[in-house]
Protein backbone atom coordinates (compact mmCIF):
# COMPACT_ATOMS: atom_id res chain seq x y z
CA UNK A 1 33.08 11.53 13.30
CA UNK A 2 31.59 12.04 16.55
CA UNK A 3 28.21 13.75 16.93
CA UNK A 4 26.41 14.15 20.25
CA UNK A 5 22.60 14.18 20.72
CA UNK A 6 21.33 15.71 24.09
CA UNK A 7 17.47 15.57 24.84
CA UNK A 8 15.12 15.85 27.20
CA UNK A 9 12.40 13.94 29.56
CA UNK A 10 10.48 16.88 29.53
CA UNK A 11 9.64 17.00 25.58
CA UNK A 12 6.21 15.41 24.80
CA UNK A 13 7.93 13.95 21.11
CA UNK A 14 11.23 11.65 20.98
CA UNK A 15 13.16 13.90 19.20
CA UNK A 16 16.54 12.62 20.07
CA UNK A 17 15.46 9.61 18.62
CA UNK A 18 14.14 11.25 15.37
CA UNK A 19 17.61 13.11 14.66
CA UNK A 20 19.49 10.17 15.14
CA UNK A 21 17.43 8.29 12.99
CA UNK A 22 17.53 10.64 10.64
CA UNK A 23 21.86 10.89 10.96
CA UNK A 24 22.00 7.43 10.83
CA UNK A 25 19.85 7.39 7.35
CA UNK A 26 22.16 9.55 6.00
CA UNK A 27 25.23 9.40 6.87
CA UNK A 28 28.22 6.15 7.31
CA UNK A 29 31.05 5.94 10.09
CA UNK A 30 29.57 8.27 12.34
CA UNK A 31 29.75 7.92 16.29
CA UNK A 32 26.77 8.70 18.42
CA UNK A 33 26.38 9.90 21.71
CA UNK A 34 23.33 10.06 23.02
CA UNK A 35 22.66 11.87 26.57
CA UNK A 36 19.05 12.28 28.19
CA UNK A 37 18.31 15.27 30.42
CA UNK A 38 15.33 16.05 32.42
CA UNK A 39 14.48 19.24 30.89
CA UNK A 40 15.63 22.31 28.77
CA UNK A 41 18.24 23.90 31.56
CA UNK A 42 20.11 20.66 31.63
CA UNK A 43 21.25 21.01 28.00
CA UNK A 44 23.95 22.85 28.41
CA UNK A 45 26.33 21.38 30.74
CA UNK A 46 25.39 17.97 29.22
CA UNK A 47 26.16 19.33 25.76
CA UNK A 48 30.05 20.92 26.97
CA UNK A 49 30.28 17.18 28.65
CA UNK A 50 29.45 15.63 25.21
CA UNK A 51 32.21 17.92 23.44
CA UNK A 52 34.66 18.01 26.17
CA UNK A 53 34.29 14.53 27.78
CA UNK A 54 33.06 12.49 24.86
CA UNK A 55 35.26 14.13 21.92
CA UNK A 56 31.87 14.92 19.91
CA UNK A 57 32.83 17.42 16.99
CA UNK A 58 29.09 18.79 16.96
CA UNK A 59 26.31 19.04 19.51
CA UNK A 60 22.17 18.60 18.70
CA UNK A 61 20.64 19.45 21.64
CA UNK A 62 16.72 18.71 21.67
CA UNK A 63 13.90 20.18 23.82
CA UNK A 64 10.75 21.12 23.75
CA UNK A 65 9.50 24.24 26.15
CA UNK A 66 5.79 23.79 27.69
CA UNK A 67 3.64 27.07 26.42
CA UNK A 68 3.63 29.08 30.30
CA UNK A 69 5.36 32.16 30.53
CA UNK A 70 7.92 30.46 33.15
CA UNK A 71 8.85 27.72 29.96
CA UNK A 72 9.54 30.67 27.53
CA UNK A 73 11.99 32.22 30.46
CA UNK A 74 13.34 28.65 30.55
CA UNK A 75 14.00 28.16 27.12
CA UNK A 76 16.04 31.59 26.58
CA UNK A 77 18.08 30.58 29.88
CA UNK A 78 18.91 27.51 28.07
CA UNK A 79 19.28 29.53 24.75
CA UNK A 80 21.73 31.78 26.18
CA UNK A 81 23.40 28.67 28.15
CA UNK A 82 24.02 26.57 25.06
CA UNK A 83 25.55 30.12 23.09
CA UNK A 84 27.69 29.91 26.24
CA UNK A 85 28.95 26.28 25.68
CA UNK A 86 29.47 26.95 22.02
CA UNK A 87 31.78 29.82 22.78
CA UNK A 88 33.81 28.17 25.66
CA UNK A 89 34.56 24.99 23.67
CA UNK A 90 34.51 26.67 19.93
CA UNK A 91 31.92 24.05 18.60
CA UNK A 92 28.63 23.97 17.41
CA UNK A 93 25.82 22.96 19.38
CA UNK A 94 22.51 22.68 17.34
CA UNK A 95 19.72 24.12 19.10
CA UNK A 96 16.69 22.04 18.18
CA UNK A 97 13.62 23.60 20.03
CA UNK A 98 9.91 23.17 19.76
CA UNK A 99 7.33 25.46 21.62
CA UNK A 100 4.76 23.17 22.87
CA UNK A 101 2.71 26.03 21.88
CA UNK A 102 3.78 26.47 17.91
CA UNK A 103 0.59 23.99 17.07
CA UNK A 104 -2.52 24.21 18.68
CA UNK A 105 -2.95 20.02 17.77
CA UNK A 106 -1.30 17.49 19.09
CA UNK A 107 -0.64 15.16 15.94
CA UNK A 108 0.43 18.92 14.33
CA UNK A 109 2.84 19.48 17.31
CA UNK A 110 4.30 15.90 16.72
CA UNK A 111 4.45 16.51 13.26
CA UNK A 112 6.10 19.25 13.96
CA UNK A 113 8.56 17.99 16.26
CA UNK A 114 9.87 15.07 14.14
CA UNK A 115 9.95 17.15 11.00
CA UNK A 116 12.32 19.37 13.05
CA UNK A 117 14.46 17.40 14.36
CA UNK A 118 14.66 15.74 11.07
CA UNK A 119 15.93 18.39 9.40
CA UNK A 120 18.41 20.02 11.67
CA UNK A 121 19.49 16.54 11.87
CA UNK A 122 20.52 17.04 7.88
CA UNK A 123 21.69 20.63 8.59
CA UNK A 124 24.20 18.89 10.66
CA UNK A 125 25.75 17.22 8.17
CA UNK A 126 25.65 19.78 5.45
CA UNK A 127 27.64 21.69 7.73
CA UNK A 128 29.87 18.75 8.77
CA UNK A 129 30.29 17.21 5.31
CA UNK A 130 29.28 19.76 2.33
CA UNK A 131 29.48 22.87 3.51
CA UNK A 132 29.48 24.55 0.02
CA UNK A 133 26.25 23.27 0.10
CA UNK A 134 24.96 25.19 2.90
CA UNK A 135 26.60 28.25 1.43
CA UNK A 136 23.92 27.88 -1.60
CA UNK A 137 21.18 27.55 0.72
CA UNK A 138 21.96 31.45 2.35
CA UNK A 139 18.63 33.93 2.08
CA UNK A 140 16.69 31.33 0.95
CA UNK A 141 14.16 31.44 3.64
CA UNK A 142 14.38 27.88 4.61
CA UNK A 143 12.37 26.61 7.87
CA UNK A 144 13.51 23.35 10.08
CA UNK A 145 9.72 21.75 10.60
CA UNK A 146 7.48 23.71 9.05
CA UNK A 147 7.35 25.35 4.81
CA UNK A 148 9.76 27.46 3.90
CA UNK A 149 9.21 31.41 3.85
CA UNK A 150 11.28 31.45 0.56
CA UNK A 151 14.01 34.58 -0.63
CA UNK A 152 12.90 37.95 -0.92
């Protein structure tokens, strides 16, 4: 299996190099493709090039937005870019984002970051490899990077 991994210069945290750790703890015979991009806007296209020129059945792509008003609008461009590239090549692109502004701390924001990345990372391949198992995890409140809210 083929599973790209696109992050960014921009993010303070290597979390490219967190999820792949993370896939390559986990999982045997997969193929990774990892791209670097200067910041969040670049994901896209280099995500479509990792499906469409690289053969990659799934997407993570990794950023983390600075905490100004202009870096929220940049994150939902990229938001609404990726949703794009999922729907013009019909795959999944993982969008794996942390707000520079979710922790006030930097070792929280780190903590954060990996923990994130980390699990989406296993998402990933629950949804690649048992999805039934994903299925079983519906309404149950779970949270990539920080506790769980729990069901209602």
């Amino acid at each position: 299996m083929r599973i790209g991994v696109c992050d960014t210069t921009f993010a303070r945290f290597d979390m490219g190099g967190a999820a792949i750790d993370e896939l390559k703890s986990n999982a045997t015979d997969l193929k990774i493709i990892h791209k670097t991009v200067p910041g969040i806007k670049d994901l896209p296209v280099a995500s479509k090039k990792l499906i469409e020129e690289e053969d990659c059945e799934i997407v993570m792509a990794l950023g983390m937005p600075g905490p100004m008003e202009k870096d929220k609008m940049c994150a939902h461009e990229a938001s609404t870019g990726l949703i794009r590239a999922q729907l013009m090549t019909n795959t999944h692109i993982l969008e794996v984002f942390v707000h520079e502004d979710e922790e006030e701390k930097d070792d929280l924001l780190k903590e954060l970051a990996e923990n994130r990345s980390r699990e989406h990372a296993r998402n990933l391949l629950k949804m690649m490899f048992t999805p039934k198992q994903m299925q079983k995890e519906a309404g149950m409140g779970m949270r990539e990077g920080k506790e769980d809210a729990g069901p209602l």
